[in-house]
PDB file of N, CA and C in Angstrom:
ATOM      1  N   UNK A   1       4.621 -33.170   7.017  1.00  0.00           N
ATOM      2  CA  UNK A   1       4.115 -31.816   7.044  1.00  0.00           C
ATOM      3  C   UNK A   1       5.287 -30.851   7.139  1.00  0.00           C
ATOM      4  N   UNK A   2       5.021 -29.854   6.281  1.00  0.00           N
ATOM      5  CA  UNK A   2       5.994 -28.709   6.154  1.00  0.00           C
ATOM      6  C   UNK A   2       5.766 -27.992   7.346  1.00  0.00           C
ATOM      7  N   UNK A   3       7.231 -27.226   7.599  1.00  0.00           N
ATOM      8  CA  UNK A   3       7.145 -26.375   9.145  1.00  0.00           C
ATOM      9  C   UNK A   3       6.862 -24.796   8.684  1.00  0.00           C
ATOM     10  N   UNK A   4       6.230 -23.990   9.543  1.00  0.00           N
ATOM     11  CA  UNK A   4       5.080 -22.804   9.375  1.00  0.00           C
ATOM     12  C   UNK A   4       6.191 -21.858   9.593  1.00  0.00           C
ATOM     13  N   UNK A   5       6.684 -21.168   8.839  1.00  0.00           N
ATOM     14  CA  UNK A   5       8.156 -20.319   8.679  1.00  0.00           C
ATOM     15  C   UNK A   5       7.545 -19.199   9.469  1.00  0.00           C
ATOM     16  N   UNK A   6       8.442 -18.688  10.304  1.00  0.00           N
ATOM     17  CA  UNK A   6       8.165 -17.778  11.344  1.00  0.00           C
ATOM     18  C   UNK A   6       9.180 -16.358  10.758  1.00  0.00           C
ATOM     19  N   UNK A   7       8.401 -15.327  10.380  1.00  0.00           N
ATOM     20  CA  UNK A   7       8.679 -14.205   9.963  1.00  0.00           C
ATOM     21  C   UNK A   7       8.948 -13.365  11.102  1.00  0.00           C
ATOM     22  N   UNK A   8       9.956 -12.867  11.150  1.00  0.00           N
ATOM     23  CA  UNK A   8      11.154 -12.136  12.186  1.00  0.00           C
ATOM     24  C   UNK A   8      10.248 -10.686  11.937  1.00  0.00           C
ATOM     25  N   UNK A   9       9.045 -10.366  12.412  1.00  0.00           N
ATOM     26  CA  UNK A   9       8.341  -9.122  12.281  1.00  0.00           C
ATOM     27  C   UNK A   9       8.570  -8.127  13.897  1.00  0.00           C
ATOM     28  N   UNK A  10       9.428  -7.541  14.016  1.00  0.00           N
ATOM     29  CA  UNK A  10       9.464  -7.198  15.361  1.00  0.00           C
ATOM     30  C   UNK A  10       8.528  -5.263  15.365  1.00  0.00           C
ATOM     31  N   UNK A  11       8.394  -5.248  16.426  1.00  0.00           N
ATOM     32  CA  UNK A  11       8.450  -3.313  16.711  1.00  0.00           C
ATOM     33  C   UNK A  11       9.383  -3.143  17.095  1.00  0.00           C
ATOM     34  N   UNK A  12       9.961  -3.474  17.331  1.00  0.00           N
ATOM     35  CA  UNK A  12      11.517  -2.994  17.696  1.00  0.00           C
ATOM     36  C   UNK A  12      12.177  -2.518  16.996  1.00  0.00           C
ATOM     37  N   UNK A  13      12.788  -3.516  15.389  1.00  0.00           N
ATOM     38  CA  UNK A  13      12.837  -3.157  14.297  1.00  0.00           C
ATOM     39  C   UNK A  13      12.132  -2.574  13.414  1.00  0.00           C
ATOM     40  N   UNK A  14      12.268  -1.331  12.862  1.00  0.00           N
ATOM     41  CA  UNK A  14      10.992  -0.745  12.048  1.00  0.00           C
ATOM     42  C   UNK A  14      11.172  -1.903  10.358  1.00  0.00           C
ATOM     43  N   UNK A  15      12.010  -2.087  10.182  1.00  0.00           N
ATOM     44  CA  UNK A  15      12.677  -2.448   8.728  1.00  0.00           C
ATOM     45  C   UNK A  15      12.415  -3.643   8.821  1.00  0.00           C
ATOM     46  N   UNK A  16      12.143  -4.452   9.767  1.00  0.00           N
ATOM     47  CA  UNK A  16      11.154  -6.098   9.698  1.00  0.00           C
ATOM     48  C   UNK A  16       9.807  -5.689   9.989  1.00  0.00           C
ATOM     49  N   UNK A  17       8.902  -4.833   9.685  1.00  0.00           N
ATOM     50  CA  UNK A  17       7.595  -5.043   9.773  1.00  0.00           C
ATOM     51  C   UNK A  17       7.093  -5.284   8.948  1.00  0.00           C
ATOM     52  N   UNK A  18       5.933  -6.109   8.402  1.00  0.00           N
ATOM     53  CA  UNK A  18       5.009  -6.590   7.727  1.00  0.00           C
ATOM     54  C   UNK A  18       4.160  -5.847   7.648  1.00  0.00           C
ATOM     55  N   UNK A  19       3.015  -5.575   6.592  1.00  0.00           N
ATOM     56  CA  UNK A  19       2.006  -4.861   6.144  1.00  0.00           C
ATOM     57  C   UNK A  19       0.970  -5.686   4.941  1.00  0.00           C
ATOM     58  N   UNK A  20      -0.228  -5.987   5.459  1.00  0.00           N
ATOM     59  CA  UNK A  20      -0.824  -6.237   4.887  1.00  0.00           C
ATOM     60  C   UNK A  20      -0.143  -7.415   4.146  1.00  0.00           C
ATOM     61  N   UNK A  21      -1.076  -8.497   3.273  1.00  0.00           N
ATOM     62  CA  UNK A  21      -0.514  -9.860   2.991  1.00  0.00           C
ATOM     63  C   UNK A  21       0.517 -10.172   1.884  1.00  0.00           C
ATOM     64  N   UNK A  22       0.590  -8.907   1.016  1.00  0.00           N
ATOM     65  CA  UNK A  22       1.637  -8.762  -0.082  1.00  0.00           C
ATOM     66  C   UNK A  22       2.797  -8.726   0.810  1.00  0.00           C
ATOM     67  N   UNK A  23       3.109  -8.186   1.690  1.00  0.00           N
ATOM     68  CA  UNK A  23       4.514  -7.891   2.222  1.00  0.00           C
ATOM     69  C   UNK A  23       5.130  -9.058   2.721  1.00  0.00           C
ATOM     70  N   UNK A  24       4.071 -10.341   2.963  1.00  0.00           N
ATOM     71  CA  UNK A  24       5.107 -11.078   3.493  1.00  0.00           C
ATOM     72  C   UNK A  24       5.941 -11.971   1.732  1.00  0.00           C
ATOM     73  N   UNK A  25       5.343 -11.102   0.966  1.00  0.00           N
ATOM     74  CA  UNK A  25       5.712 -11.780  -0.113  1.00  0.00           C
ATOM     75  C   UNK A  25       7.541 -10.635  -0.569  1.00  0.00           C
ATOM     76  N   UNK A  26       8.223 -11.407  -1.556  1.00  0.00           N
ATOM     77  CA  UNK A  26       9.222 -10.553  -2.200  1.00  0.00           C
ATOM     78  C   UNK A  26       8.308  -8.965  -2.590  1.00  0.00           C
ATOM     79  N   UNK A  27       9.463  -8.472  -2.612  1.00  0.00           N
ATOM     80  CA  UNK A  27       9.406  -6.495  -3.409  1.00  0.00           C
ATOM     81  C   UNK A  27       7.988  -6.994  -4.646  1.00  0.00           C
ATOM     82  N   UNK A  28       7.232  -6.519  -4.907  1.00  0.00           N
ATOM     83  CA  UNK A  28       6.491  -6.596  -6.212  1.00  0.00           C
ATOM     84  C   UNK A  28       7.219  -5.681  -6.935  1.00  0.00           C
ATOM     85  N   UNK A  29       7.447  -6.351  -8.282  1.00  0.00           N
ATOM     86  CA  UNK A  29       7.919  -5.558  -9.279  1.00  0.00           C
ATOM     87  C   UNK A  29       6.820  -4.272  -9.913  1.00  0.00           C
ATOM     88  N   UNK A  30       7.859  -3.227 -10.796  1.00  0.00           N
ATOM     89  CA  UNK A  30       6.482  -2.448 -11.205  1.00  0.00           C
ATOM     90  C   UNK A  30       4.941  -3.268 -12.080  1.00  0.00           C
ATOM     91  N   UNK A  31       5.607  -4.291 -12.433  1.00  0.00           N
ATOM     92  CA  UNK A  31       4.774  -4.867 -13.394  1.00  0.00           C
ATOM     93  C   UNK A  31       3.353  -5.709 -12.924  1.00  0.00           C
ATOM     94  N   UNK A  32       4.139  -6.257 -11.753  1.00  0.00           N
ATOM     95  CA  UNK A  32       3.654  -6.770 -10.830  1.00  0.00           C
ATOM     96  C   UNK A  32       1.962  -5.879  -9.598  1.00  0.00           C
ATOM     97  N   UNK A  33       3.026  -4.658  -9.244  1.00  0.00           N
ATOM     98  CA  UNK A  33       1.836  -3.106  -8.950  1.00  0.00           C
ATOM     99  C   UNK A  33       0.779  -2.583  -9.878  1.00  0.00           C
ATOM    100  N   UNK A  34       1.204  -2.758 -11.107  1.00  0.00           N
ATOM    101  CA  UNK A  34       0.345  -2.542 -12.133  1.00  0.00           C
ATOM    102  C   UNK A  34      -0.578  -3.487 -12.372  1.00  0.00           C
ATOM    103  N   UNK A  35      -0.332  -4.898 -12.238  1.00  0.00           N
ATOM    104  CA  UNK A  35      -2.011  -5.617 -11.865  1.00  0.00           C
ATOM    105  C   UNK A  35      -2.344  -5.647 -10.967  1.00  0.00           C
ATOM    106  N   UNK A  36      -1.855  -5.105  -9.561  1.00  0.00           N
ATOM    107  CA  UNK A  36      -2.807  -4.953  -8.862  1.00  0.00           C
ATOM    108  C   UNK A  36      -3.728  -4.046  -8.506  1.00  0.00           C
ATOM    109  N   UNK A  37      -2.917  -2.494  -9.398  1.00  0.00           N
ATOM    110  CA  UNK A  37      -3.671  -1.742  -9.545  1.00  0.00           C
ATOM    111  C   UNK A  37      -5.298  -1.810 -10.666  1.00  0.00           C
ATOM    112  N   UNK A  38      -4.959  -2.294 -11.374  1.00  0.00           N
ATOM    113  CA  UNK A  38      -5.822  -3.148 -12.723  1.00  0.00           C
ATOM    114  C   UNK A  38      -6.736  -4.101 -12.143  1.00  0.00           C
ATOM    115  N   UNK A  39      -6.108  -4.813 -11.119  1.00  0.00           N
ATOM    116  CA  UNK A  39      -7.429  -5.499 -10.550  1.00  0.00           C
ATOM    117  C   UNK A  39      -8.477  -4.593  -9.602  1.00  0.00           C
ATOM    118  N   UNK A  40      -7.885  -3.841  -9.119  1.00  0.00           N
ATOM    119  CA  UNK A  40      -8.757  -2.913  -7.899  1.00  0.00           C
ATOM    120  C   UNK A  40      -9.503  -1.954  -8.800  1.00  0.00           C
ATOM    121  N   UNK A  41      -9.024  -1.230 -10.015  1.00  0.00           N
ATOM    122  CA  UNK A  41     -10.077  -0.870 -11.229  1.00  0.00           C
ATOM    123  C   UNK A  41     -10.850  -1.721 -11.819  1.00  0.00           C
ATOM    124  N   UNK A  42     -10.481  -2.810 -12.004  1.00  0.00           N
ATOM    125  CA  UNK A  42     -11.454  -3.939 -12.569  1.00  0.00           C
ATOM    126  C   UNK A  42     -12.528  -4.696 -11.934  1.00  0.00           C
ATOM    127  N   UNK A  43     -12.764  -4.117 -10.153  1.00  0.00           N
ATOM    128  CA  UNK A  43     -13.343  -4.739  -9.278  1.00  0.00           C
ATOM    129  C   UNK A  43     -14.330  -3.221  -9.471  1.00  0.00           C
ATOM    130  N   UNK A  44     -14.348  -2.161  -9.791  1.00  0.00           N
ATOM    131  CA  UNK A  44     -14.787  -0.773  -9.548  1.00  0.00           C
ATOM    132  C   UNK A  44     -14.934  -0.408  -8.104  1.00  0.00           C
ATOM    133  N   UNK A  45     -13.430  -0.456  -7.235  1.00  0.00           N
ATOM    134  CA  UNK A  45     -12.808  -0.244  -6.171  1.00  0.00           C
ATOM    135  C   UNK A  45     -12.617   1.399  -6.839  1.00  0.00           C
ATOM    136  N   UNK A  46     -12.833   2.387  -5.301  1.00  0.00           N
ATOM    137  CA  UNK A  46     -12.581   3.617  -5.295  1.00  0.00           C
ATOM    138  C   UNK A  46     -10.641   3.696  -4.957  1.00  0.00           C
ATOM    139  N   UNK A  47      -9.959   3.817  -5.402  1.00  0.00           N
ATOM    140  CA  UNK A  47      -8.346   3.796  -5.334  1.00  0.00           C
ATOM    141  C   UNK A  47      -8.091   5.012  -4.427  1.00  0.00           C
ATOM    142  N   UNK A  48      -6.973   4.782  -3.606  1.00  0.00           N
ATOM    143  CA  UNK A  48      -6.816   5.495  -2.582  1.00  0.00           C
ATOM    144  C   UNK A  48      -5.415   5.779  -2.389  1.00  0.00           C
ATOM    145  N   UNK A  49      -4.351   6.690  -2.142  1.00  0.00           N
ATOM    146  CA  UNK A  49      -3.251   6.924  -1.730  1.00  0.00           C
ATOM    147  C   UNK A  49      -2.736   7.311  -0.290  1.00  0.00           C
ATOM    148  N   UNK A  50      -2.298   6.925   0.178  1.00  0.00           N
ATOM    149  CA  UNK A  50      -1.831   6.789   1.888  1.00  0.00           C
ATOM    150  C   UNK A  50      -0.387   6.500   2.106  1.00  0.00           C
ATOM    151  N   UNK A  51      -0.255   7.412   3.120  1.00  0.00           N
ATOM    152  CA  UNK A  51       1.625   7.630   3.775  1.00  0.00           C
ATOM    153  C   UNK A  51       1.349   7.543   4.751  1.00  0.00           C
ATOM    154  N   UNK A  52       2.770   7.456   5.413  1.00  0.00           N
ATOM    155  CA  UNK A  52       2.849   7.476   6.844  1.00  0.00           C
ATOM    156  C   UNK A  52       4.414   6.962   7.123  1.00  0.00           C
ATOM    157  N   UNK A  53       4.732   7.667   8.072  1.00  0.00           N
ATOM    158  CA  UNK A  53       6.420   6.943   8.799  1.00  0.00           C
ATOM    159  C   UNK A  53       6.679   6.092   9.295  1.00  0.00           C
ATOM    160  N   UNK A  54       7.575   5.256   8.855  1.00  0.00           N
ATOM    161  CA  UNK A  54       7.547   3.824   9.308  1.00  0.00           C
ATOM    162  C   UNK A  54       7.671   3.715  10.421  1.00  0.00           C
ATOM    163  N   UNK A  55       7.952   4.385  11.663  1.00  0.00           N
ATOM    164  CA  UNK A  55       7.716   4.312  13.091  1.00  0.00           C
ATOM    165  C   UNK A  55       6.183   4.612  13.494  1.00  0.00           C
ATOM    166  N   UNK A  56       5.626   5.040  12.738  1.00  0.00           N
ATOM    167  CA  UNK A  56       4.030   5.356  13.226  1.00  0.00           C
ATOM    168  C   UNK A  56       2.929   3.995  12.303  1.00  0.00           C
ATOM    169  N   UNK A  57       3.989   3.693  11.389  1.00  0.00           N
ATOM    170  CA  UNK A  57       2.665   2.615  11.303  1.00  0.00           C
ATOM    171  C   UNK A  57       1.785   2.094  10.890  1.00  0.00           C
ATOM    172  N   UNK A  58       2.148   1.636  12.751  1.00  0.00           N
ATOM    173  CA  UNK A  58       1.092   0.527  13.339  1.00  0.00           C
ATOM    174  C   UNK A  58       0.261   1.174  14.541  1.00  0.00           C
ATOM    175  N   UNK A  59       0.401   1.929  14.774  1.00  0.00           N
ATOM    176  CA  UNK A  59      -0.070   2.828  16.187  1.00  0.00           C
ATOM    177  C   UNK A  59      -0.668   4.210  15.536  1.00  0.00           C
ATOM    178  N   UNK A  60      -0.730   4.756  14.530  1.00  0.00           N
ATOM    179  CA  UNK A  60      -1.175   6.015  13.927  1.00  0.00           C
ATOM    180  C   UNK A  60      -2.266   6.002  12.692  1.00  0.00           C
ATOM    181  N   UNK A  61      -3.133   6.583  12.804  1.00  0.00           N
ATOM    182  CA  UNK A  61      -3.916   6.425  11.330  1.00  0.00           C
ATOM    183  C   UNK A  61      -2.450   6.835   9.774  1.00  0.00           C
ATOM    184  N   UNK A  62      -2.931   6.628   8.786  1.00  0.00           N
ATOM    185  CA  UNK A  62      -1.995   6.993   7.602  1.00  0.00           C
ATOM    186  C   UNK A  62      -2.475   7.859   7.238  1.00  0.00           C
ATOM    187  N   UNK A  63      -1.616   9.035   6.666  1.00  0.00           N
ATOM    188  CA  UNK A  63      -2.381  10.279   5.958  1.00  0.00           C
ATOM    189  C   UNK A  63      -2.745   9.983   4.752  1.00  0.00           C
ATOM    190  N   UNK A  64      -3.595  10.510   4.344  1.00  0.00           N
ATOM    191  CA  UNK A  64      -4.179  10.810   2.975  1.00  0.00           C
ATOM    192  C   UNK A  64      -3.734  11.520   1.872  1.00  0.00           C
ATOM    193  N   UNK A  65      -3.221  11.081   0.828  1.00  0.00           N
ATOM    194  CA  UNK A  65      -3.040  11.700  -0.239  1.00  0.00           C
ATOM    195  C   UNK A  65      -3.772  12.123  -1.514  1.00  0.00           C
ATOM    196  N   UNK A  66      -4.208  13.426  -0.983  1.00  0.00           N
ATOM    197  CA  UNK A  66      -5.252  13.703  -1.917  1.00  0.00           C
ATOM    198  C   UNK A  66      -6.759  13.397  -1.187  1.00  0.00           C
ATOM    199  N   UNK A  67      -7.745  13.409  -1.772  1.00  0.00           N
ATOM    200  CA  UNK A  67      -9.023  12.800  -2.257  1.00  0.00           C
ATOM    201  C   UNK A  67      -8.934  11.151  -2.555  1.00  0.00           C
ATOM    202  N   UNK A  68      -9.566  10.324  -1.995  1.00  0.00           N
ATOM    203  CA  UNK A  68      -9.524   9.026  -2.541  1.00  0.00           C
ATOM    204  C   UNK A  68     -10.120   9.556  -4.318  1.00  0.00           C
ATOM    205  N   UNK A  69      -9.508   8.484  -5.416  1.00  0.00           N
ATOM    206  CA  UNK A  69      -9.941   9.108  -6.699  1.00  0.00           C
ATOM    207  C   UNK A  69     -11.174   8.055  -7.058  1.00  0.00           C
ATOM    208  N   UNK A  70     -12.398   8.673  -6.406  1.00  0.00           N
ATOM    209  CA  UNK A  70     -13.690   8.276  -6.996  1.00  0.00           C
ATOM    210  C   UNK A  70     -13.557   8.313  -8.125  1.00  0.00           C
ATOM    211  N   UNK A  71     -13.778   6.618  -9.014  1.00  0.00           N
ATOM    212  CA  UNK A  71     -14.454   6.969 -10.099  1.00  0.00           C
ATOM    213  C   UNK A  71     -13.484   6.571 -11.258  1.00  0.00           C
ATOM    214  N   UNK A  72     -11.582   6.429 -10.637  1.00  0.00           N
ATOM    215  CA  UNK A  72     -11.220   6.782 -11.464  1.00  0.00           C
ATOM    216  C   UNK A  72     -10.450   5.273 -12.237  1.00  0.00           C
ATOM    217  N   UNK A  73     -10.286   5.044 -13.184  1.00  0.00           N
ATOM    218  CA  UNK A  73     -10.275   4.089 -14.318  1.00  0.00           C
ATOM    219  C   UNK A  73      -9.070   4.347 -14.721  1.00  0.00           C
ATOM    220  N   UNK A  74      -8.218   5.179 -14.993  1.00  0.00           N
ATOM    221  CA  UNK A  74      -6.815   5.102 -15.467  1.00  0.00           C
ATOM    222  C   UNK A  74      -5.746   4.915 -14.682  1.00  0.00           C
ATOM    223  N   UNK A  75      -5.438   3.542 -14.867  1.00  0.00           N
ATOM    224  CA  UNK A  75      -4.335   2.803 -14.023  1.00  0.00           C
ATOM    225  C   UNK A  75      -2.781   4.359 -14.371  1.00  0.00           C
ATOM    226  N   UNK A  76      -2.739   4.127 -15.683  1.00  0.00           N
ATOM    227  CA  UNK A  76      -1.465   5.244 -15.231  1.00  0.00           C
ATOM    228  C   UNK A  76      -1.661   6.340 -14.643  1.00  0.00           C
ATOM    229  N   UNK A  77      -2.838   7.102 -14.696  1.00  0.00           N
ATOM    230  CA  UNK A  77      -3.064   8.317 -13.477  1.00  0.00           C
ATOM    231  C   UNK A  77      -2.630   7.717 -11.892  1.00  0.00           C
ATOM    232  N   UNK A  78      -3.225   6.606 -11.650  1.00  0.00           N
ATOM    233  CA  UNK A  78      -3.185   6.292 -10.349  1.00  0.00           C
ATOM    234  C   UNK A  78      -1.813   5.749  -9.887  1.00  0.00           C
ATOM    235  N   UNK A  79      -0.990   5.290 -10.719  1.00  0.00           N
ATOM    236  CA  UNK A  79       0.355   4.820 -10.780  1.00  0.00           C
ATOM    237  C   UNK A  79       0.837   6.367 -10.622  1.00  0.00           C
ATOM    238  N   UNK A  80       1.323   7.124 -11.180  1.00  0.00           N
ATOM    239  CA  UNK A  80       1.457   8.670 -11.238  1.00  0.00           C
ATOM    240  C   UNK A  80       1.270   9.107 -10.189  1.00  0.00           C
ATOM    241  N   UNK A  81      -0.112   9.272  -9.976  1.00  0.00           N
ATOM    242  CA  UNK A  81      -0.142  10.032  -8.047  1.00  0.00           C
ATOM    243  C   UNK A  81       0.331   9.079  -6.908  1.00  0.00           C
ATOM    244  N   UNK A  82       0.466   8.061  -7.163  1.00  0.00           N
ATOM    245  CA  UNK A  82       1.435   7.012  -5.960  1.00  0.00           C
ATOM    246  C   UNK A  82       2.694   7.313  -5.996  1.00  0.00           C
ATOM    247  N   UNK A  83       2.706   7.415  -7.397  1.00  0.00           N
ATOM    248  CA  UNK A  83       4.650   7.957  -7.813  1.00  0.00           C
ATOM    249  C   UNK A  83       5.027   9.171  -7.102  1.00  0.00           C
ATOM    250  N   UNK A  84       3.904  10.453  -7.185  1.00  0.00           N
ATOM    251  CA  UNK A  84       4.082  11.312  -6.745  1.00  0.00           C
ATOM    252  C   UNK A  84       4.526  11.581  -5.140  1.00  0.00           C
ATOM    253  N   UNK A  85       3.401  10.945  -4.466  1.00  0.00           N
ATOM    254  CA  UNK A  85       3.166  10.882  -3.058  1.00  0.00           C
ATOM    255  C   UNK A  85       4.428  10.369  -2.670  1.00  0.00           C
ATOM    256  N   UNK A  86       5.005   9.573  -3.183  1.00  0.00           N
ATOM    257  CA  UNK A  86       6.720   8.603  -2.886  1.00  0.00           C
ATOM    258  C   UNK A  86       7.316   9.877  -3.402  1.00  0.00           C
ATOM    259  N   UNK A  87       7.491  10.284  -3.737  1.00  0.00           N
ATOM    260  CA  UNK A  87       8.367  11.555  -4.282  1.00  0.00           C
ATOM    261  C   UNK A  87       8.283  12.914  -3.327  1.00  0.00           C
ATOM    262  N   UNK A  88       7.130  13.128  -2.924  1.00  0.00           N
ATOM    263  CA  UNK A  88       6.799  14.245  -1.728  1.00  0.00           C
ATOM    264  C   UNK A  88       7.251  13.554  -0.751  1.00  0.00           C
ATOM    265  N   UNK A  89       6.950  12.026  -0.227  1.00  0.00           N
ATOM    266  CA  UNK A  89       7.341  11.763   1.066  1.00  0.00           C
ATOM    267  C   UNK A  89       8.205  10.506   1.112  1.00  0.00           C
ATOM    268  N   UNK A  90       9.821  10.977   0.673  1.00  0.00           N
ATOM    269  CA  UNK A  90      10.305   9.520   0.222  1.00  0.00           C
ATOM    270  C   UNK A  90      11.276   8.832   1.389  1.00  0.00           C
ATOM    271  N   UNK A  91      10.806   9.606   2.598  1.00  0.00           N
ATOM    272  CA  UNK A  91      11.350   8.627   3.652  1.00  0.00           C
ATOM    273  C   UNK A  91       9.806   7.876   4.322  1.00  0.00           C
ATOM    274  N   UNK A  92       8.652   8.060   3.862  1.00  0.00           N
ATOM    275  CA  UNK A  92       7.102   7.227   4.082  1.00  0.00           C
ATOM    276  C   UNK A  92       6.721   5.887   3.419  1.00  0.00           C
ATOM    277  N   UNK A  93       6.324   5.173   4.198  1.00  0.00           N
ATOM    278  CA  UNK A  93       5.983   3.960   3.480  1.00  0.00           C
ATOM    279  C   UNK A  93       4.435   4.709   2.481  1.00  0.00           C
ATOM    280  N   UNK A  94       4.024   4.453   1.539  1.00  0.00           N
ATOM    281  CA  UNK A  94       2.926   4.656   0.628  1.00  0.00           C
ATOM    282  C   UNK A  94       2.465   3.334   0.402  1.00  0.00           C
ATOM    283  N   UNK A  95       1.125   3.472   0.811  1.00  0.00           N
ATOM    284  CA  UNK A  95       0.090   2.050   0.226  1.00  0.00           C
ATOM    285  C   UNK A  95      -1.161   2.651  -0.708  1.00  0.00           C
ATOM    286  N   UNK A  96      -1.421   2.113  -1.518  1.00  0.00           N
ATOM    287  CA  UNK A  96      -2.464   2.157  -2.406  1.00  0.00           C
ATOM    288  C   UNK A  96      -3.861   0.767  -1.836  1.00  0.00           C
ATOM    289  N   UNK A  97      -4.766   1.781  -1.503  1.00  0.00           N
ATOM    290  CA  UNK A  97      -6.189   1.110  -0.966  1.00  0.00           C
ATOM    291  C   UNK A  97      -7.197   1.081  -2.087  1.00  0.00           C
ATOM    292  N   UNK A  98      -8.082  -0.129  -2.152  1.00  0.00           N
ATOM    293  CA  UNK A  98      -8.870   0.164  -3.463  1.00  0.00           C
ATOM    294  C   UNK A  98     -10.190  -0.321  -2.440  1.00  0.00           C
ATOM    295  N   UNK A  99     -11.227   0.872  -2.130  1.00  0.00           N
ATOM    296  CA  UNK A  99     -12.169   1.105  -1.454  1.00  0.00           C
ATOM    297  C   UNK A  99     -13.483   0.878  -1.879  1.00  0.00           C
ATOM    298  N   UNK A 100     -14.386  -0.431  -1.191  1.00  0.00           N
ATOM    299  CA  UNK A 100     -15.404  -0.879  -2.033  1.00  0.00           C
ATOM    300  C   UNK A 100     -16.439  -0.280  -1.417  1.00  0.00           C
ATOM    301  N   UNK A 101     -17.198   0.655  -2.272  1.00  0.00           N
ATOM    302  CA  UNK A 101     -17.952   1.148  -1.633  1.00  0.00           C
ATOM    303  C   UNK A 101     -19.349   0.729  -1.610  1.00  0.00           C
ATOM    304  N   UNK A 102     -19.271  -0.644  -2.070  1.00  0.00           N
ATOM    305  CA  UNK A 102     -20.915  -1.604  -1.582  1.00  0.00           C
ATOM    306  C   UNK A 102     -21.083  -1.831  -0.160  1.00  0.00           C
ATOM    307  N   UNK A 103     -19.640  -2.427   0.074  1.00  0.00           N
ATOM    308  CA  UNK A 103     -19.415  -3.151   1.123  1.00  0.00           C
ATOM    309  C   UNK A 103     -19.032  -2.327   2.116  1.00  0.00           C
ATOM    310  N   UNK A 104     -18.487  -0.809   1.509  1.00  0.00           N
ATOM    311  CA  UNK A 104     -18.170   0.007   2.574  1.00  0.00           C
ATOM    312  C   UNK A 104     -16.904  -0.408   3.469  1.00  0.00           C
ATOM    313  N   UNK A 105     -15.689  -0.956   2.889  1.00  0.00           N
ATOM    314  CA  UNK A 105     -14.908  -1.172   3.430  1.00  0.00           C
ATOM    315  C   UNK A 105     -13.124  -1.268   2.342  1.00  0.00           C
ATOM    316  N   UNK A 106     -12.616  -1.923   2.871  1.00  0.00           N
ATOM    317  CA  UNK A 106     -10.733  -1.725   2.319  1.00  0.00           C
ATOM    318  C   UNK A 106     -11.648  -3.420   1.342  1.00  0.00           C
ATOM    319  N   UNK A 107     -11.235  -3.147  -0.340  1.00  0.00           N
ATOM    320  CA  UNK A 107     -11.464  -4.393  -0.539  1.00  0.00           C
ATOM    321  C   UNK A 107      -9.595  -4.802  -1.025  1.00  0.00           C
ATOM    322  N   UNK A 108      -8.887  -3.900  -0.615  1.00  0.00           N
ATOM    323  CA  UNK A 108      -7.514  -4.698  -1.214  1.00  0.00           C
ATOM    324  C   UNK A 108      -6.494  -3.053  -0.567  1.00  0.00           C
ATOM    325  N   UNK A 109      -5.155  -3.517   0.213  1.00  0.00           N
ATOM    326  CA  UNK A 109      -4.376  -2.936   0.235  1.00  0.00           C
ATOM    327  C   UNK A 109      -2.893  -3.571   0.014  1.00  0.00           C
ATOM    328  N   UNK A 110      -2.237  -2.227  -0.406  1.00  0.00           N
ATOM    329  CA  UNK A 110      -0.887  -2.862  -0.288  1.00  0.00           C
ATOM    330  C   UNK A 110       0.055  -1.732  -0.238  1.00  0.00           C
ATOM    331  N   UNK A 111       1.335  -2.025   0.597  1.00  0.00           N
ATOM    332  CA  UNK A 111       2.417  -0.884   0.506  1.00  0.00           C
ATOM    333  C   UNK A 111       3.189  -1.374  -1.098  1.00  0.00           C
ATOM    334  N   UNK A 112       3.607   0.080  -1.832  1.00  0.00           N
ATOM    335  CA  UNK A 112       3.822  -0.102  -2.455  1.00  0.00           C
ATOM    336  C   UNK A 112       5.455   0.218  -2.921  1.00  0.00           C
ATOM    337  N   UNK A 113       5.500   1.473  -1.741  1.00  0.00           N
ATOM    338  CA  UNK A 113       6.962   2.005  -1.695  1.00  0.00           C
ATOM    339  C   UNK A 113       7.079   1.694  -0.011  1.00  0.00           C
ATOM    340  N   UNK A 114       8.379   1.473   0.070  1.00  0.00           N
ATOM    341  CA  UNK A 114       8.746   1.361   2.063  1.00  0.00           C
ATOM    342  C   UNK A 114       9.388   2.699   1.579  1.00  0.00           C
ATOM    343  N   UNK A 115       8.962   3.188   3.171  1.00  0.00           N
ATOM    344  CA  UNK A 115      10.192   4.095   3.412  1.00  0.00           C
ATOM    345  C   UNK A 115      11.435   3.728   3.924  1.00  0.00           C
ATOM    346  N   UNK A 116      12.601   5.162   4.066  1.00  0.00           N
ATOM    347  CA  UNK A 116      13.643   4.647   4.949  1.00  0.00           C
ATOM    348  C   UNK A 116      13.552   4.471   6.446  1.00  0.00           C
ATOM    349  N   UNK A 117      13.936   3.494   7.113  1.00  0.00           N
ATOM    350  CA  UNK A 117      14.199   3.512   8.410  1.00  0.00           C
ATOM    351  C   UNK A 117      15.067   3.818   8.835  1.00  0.00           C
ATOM    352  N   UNK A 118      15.062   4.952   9.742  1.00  0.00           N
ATOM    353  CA  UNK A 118      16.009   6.035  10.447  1.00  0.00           C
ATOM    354  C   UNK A 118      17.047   5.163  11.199  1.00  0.00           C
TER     355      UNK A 118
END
């Protein structure tokens, strides 16, 4: 049996924290963001944009960028306003949420930009 690799995730360190189950994976490439954006449209997930400072977190709700975009189907729009939001706040981590609204809950998140840690 293989040994269960223990990820160095501290609060101490802001720049080892983990987020959601993509992060314990490598950087996703853009190409990579783009199907997952494609899958969360292809599920007819409401897509969502969210910031926040990498010292707040884990302890703070994330702000909202924008309106979640009910409804909306064009992966490059939604690539675009993520781009944006990283561009207004480019020391914020930004995650893209794709919001199922049967189930009334997060059916997929992921950070997509880290911010800097101070």
């Amino acid at each position: 049996m293989s040994e269960v690799q223990d990820y160095k995730s501290r609060l101490s360190d802001p720049a080892s924290r983990k987020f959601e189950t993509l992060s314990y994976l490598p950087a996703l490439t853009p190409a990579q963001i783009r199907n997952q954006v494609e899958y969360i449209v292809s599920r007819g997930w409401n897509p969502a944009i969210e910031h926040t400072e990498p010292e707040n977190a884990f302890d703070h709700y994330w702000y909202m960028w924008k309106l979640p975009m009910f409804g909306e189907t064009d992966v490059d729009h939604i690539l675009k306003e993520a781009e944006a939001c990283h561009k207004a706040n480019p020391h914020n981590h930004v995650r893209l949420v794709g919001y199922d609204n049967f189930k009334q809950s997060q059916g997929a998140a992921l950070v997509i930009y880290r911010g800097k840690t101070v």
